[in-house]
N, C-alpha and C. Protein backbone atom coordinates (compact mmCIF):
# COMPACT_ATOMS: atom_id res chain seq x y z
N UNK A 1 -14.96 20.59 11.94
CA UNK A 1 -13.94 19.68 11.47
C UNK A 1 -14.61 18.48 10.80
N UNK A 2 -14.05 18.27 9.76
CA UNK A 2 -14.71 16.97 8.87
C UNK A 2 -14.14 15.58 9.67
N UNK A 3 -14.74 14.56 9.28
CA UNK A 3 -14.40 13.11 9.71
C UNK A 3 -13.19 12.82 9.54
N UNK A 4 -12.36 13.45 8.35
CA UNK A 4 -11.21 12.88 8.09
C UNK A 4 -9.86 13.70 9.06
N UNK A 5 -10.34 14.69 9.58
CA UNK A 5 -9.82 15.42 10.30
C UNK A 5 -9.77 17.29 10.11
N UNK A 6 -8.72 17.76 10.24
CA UNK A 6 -8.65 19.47 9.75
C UNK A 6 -8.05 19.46 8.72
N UNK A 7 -7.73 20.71 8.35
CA UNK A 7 -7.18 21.25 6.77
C UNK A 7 -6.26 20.38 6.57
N UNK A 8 -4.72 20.10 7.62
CA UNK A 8 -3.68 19.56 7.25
C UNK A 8 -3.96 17.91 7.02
N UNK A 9 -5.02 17.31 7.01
CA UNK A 9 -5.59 16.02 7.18
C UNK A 9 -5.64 15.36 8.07
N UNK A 10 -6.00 13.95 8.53
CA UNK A 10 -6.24 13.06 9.11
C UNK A 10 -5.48 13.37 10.45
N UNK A 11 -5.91 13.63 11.41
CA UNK A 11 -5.61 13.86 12.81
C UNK A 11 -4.96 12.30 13.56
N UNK A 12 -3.65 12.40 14.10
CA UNK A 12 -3.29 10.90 14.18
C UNK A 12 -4.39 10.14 15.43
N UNK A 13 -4.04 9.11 15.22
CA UNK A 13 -5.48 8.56 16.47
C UNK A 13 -3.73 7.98 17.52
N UNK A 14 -2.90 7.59 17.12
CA UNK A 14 -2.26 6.78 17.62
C UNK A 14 -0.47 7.49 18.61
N UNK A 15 -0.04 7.95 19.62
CA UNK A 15 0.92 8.48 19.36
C UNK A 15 1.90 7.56 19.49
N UNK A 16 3.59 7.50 18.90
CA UNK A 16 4.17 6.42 18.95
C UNK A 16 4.98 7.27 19.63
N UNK A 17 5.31 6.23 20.88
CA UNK A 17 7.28 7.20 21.69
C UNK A 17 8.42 7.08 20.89
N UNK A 18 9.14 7.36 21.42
CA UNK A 18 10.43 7.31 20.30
C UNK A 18 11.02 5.98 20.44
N UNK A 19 10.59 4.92 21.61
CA UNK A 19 11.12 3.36 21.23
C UNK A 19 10.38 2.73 20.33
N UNK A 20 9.11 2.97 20.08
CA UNK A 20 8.61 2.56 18.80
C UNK A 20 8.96 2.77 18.04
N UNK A 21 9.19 3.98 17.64
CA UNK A 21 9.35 4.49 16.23
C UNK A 21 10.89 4.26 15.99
N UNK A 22 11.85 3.78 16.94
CA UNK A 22 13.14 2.93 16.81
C UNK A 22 12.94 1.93 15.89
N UNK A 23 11.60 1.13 16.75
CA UNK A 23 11.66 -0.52 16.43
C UNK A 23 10.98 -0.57 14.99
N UNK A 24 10.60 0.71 14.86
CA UNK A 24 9.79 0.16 13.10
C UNK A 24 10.94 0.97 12.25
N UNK A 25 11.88 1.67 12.43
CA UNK A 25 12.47 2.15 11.61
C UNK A 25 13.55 1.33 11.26
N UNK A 26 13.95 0.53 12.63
CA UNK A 26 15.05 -0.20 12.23
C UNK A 26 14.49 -1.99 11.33
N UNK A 27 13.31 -2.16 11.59
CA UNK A 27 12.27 -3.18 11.22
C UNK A 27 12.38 -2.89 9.73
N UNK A 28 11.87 -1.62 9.25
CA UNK A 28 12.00 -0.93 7.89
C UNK A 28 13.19 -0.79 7.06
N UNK A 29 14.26 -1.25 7.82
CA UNK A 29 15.56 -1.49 7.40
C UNK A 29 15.91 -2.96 6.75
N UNK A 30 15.51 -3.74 8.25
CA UNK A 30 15.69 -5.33 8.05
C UNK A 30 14.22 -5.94 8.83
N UNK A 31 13.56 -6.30 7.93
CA UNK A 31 12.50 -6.63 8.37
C UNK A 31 13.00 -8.52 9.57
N UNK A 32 14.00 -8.98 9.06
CA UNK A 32 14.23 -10.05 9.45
C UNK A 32 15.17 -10.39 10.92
N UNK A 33 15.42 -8.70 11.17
CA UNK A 33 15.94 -8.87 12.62
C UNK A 33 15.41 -9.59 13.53
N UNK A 34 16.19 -10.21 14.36
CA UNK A 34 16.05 -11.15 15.60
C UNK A 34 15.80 -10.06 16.71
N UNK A 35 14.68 -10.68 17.57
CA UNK A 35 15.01 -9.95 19.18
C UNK A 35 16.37 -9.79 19.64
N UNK A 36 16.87 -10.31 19.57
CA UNK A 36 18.52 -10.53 20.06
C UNK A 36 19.07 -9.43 18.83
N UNK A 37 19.11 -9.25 18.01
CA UNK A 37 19.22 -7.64 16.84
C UNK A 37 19.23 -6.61 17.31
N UNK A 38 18.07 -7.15 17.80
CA UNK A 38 16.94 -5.91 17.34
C UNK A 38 17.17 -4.71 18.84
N UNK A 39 16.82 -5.61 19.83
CA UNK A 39 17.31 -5.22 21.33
C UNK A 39 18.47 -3.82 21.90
N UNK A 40 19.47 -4.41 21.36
CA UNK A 40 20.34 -3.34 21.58
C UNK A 40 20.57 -1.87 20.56
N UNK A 41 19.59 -2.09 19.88
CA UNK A 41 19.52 -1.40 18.15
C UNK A 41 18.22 -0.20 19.13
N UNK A 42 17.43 -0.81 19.65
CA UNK A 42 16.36 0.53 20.59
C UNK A 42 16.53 0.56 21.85
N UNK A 43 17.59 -0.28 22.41
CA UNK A 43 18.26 0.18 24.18
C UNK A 43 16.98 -0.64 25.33
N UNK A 44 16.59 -2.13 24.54
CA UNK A 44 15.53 -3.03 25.56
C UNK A 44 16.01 -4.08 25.55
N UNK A 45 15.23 -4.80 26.78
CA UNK A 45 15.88 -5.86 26.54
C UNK A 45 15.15 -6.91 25.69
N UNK A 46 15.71 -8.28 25.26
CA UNK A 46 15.02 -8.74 24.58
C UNK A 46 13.40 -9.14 24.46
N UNK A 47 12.96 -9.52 25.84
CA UNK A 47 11.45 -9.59 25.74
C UNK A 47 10.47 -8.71 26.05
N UNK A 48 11.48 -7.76 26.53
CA UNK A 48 10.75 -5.82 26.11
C UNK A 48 10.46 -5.49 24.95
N UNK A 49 11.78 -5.76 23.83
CA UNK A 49 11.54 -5.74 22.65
C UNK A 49 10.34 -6.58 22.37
N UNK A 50 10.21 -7.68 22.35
CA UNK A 50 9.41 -8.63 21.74
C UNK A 50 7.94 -8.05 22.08
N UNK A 51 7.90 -7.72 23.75
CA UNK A 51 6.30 -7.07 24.07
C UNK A 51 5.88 -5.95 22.63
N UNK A 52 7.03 -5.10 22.94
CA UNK A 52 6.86 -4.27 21.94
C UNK A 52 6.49 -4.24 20.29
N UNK A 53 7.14 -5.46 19.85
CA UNK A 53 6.97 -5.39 18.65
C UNK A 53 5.74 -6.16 18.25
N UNK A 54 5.40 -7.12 19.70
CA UNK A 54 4.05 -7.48 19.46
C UNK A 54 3.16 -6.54 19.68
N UNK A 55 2.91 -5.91 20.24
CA UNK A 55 1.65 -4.92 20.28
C UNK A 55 2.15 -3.70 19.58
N UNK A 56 2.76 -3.37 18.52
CA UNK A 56 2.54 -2.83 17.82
C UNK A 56 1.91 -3.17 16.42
N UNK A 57 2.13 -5.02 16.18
CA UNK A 57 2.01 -5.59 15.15
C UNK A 57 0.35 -5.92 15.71
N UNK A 58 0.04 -6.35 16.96
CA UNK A 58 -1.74 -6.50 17.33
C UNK A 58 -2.21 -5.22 17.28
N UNK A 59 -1.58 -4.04 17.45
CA UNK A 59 -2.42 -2.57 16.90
C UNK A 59 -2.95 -2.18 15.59
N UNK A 60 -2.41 -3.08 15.13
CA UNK A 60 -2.11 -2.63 13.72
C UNK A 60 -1.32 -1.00 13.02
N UNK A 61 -0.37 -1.23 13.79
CA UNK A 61 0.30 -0.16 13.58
C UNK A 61 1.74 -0.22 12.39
N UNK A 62 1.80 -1.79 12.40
CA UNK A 62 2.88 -1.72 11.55
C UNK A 62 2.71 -3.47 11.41
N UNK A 63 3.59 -4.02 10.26
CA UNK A 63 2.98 -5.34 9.49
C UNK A 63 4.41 -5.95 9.00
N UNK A 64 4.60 -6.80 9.53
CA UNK A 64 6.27 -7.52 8.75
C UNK A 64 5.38 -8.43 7.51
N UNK A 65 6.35 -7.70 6.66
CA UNK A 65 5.85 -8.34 5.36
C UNK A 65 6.65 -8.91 4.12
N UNK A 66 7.11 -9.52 3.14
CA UNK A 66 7.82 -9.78 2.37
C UNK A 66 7.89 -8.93 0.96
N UNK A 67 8.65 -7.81 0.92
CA UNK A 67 7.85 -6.95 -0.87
C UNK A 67 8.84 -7.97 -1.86
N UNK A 68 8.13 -8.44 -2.96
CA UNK A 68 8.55 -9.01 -3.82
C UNK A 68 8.85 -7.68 -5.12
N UNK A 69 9.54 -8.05 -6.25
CA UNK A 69 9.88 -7.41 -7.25
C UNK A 69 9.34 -7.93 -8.23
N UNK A 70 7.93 -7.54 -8.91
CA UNK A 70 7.18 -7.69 -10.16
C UNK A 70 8.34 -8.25 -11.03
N UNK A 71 8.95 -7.44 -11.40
CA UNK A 71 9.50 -7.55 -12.37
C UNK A 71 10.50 -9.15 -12.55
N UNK A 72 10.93 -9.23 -11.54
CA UNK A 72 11.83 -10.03 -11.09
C UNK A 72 10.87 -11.69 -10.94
N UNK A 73 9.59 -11.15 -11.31
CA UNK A 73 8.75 -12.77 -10.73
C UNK A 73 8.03 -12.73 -12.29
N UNK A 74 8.35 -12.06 -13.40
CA UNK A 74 7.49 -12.40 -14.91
C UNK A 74 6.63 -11.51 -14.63
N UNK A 75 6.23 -10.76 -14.25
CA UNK A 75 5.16 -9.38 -14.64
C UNK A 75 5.95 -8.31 -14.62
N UNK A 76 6.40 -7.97 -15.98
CA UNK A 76 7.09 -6.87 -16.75
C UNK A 76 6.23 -5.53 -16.93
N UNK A 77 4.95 -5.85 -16.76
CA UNK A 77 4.29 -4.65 -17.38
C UNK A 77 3.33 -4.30 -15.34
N UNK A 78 3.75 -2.84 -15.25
CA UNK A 78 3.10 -2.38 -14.29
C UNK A 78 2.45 -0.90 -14.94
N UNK A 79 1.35 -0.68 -14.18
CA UNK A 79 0.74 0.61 -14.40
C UNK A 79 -0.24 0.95 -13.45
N UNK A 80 -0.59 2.06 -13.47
CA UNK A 80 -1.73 3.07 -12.86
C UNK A 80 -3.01 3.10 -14.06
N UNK A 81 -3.98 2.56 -13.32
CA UNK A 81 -5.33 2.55 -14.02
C UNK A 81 -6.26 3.46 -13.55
N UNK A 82 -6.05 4.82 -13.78
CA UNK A 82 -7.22 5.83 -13.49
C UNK A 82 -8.53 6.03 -13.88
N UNK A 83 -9.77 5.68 -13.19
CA UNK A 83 -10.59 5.42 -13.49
C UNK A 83 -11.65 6.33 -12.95
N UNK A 84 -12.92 7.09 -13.82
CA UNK A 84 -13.68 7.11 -13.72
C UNK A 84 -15.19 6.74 -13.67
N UNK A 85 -15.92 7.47 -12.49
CA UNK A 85 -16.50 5.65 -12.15
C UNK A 85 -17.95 6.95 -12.22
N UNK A 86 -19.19 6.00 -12.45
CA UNK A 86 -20.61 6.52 -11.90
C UNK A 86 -21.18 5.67 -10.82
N UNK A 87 -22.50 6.36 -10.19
CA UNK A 87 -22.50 5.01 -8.94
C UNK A 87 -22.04 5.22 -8.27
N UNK A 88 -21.82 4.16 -6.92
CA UNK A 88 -21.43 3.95 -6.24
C UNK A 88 -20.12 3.26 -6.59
N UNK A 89 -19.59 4.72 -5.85
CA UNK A 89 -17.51 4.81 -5.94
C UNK A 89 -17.52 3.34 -5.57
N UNK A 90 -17.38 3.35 -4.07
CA UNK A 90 -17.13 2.35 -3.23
C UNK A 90 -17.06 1.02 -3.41
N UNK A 91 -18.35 0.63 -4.28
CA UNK A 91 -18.42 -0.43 -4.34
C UNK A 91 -17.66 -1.01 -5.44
N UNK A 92 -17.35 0.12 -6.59
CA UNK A 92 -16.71 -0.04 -7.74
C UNK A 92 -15.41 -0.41 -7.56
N UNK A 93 -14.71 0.56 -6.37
CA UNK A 93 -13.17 0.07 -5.82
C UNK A 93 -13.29 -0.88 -5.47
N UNK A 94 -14.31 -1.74 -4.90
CA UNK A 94 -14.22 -3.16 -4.08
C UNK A 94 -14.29 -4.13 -5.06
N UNK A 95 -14.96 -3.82 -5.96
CA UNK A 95 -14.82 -5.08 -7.36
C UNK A 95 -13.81 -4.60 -7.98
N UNK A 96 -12.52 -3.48 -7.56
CA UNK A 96 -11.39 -4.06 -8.75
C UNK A 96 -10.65 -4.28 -7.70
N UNK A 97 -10.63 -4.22 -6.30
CA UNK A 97 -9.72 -5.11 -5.81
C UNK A 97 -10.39 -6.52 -5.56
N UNK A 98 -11.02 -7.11 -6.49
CA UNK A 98 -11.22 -8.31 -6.04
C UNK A 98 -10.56 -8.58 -7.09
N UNK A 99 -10.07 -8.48 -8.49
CA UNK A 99 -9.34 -8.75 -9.16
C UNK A 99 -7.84 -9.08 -9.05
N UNK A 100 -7.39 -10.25 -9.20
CA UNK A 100 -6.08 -10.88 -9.02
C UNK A 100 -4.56 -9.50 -9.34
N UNK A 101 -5.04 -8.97 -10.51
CA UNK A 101 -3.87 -8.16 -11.00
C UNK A 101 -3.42 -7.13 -10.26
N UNK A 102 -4.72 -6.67 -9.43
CA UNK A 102 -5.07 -5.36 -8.99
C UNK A 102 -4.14 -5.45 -7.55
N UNK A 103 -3.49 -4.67 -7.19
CA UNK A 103 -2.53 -4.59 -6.26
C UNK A 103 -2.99 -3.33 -5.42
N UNK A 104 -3.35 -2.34 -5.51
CA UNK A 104 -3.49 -0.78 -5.26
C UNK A 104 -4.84 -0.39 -5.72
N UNK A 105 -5.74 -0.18 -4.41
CA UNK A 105 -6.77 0.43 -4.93
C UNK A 105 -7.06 1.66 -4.21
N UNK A 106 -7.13 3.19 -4.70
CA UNK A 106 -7.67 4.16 -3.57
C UNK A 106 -8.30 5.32 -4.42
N UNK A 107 -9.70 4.91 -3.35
CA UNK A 107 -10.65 6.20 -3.86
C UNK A 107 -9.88 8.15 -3.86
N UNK A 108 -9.89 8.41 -4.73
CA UNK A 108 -9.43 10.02 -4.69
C UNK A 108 -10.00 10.89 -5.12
N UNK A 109 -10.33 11.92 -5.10
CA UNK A 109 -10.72 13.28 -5.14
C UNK A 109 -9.45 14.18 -6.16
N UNK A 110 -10.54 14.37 -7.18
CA UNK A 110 -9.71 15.83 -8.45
C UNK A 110 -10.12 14.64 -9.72
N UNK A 111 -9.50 14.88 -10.59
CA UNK A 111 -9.54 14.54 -11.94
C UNK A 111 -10.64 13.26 -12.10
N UNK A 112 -10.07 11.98 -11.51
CA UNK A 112 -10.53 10.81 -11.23
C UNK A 112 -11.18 10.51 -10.16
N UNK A 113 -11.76 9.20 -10.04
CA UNK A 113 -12.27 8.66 -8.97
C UNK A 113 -11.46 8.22 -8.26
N UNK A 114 -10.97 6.42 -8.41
CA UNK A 114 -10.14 5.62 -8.23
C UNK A 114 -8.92 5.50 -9.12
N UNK A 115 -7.83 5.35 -8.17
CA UNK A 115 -6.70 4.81 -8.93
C UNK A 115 -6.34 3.16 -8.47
N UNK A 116 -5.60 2.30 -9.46
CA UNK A 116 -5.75 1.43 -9.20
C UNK A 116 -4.19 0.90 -9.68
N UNK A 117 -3.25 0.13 -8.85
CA UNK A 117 -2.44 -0.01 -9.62
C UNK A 117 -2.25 -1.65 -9.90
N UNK A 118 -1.91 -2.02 -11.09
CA UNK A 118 -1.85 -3.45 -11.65
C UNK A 118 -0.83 -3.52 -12.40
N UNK A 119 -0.34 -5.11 -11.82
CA UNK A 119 0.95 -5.47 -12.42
C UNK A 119 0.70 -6.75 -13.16
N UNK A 120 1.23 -6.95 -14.38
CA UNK A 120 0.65 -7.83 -15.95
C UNK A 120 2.02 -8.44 -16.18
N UNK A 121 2.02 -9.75 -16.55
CA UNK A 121 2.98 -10.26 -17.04
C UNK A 121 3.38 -9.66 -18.81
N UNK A 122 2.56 -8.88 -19.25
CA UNK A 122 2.84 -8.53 -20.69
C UNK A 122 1.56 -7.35 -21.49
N UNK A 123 1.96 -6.75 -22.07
CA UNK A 123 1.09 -5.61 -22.00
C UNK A 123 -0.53 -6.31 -22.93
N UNK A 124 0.03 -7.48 -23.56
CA UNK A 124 -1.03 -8.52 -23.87
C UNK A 124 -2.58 -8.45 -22.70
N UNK A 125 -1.74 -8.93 -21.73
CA UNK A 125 -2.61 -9.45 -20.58
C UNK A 125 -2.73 -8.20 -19.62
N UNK A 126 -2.11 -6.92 -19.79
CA UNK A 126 -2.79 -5.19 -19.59
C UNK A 126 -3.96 -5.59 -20.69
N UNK A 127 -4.24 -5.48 -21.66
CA UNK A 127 -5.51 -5.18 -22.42
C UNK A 127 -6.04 -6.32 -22.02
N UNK A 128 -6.11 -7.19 -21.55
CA UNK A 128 -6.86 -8.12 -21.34
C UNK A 128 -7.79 -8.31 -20.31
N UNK A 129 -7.15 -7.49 -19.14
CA UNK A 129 -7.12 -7.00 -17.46
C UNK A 129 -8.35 -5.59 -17.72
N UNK A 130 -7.71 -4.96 -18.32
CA UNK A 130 -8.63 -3.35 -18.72
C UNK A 130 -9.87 -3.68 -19.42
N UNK A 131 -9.64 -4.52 -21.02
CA UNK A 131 -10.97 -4.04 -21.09
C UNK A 131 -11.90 -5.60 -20.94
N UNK A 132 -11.50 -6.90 -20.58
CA UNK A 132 -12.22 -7.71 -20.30
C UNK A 132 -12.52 -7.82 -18.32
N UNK A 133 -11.64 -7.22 -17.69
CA UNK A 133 -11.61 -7.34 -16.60
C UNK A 133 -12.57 -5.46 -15.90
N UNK A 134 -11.41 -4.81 -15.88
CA UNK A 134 -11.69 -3.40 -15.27
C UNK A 134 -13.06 -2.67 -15.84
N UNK A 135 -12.67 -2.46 -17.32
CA UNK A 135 -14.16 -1.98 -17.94
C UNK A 135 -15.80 -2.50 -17.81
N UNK A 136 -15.81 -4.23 -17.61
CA UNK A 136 -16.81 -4.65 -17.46
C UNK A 136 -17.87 -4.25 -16.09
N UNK A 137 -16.21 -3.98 -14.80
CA UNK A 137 -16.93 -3.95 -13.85
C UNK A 137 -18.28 -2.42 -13.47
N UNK A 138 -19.53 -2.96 -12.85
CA UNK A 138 -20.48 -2.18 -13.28
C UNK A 138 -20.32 -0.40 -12.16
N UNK A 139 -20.23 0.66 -12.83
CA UNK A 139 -19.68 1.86 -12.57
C UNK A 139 -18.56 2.82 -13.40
N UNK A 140 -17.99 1.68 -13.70
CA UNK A 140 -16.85 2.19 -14.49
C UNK A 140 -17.00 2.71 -15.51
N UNK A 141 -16.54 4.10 -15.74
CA UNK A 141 -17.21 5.13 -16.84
C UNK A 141 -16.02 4.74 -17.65
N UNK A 142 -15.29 5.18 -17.43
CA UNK A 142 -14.07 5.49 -18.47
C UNK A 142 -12.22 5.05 -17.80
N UNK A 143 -11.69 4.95 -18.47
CA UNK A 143 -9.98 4.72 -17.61
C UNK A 143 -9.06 5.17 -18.67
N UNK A 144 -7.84 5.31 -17.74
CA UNK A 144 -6.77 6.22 -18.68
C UNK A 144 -5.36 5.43 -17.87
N UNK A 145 -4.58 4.54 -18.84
CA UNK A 145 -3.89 3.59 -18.25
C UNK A 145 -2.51 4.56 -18.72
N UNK A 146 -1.66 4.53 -17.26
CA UNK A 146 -0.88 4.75 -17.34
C UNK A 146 0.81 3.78 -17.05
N UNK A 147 1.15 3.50 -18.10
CA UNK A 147 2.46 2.64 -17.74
C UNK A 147 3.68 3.16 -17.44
N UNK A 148 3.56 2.34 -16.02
CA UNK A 148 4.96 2.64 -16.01
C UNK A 148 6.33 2.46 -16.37
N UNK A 149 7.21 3.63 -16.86
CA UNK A 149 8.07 3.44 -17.31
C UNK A 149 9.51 2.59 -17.13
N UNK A 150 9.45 3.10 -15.51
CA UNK A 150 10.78 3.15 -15.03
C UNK A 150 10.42 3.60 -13.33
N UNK A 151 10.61 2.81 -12.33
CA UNK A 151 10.72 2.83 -11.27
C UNK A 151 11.56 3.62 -10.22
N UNK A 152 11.27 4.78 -10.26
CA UNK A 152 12.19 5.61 -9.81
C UNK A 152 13.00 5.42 -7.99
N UNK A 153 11.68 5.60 -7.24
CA UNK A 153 11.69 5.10 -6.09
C UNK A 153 10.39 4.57 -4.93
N UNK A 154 10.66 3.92 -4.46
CA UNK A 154 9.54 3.22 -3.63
C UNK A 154 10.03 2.95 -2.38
N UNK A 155 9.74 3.76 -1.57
CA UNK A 155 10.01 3.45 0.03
C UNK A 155 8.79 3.24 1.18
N UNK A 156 9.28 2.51 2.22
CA UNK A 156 7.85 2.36 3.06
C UNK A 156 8.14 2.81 4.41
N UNK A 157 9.34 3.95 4.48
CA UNK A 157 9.83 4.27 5.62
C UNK A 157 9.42 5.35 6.23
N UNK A 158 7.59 5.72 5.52
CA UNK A 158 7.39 6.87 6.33
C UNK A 158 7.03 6.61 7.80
N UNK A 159 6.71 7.84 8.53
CA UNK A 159 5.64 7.39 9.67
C UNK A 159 6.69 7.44 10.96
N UNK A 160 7.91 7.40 10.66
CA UNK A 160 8.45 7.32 11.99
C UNK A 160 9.29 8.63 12.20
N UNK A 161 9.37 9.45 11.56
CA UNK A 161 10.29 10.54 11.52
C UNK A 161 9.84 11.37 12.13
């Protein structure tokens, strides 16, 4: 068996009971529920809940977070920056997420190396990002920018089903 796990992938390290996987599904709903919400929504009481949702959040098992809408804040232009890299992958992904634009970075296997995704206030400041920013960094063979069109769907509700 490889590091990352067997054929079907990554072997879970973590198992969640089914009151967890309550409290993040309904969390994944309304991230802004109250203990007092939240409580009767997974059948605890309130500072059961609270144990709970703290040590799932010190596991790092799950993260209350705010998703903003690019579009909605002046960066109109989003895309996928597929990149082929020489060198050292690794270090190449770590210098484009040090870049401000760069939102999404993950090493992959088939066509490309890294994909990277970046969101631009204007397709101006995409070419500006690619070839004064992404291209310079040292590894980077080649990239194939893909824009996106149209936002079909984006959910973060896996993991508990």
């Amino acid at each position: 068996m490889t590091a990352g796990g067997g054929p079907d992938g990554p072997e879970p390290t973590v198992e969640l009971d089914e009151i967890d996987r309550r409290i993040i599904a309904e969390l994944q709903l309304d991230g802004r529920l109250s203990y007092a919400q939240l409580a009767p929504r997974v059948g605890l009481s309130q500072a059961a809940t609270r144990q709970r949702v703290q040590r799932l959040l010190e596991r790092g098992l799950m993260q209350i977070v705010a998703v903003t809408d690019p579009v909605q804040l002046g960066y109109g232009v989003q895309a996928l920056v597929a990149i082929s890299a020489t060198g050292d992958i690794t270090a190449c992904a770590d210098a484009l997420a040090e870049l401000d634009q760069v939102d999404y970075v993950v090493i992959v296997a088939g066509r490309y190396d890294i994909l990277a995704e970046v969101v631009c206030r204007s397709t101006s400041d995409l070419l500006t990002l690619v070839n004064e920013g992404i291209r310079t960094i040292d590894g980077v063979a080649s990239t194939e920018i893909l824009a996106y069109l149209k936002l079909v769907k984006q959910t973060y509700s896996w993991g508990v089903g």
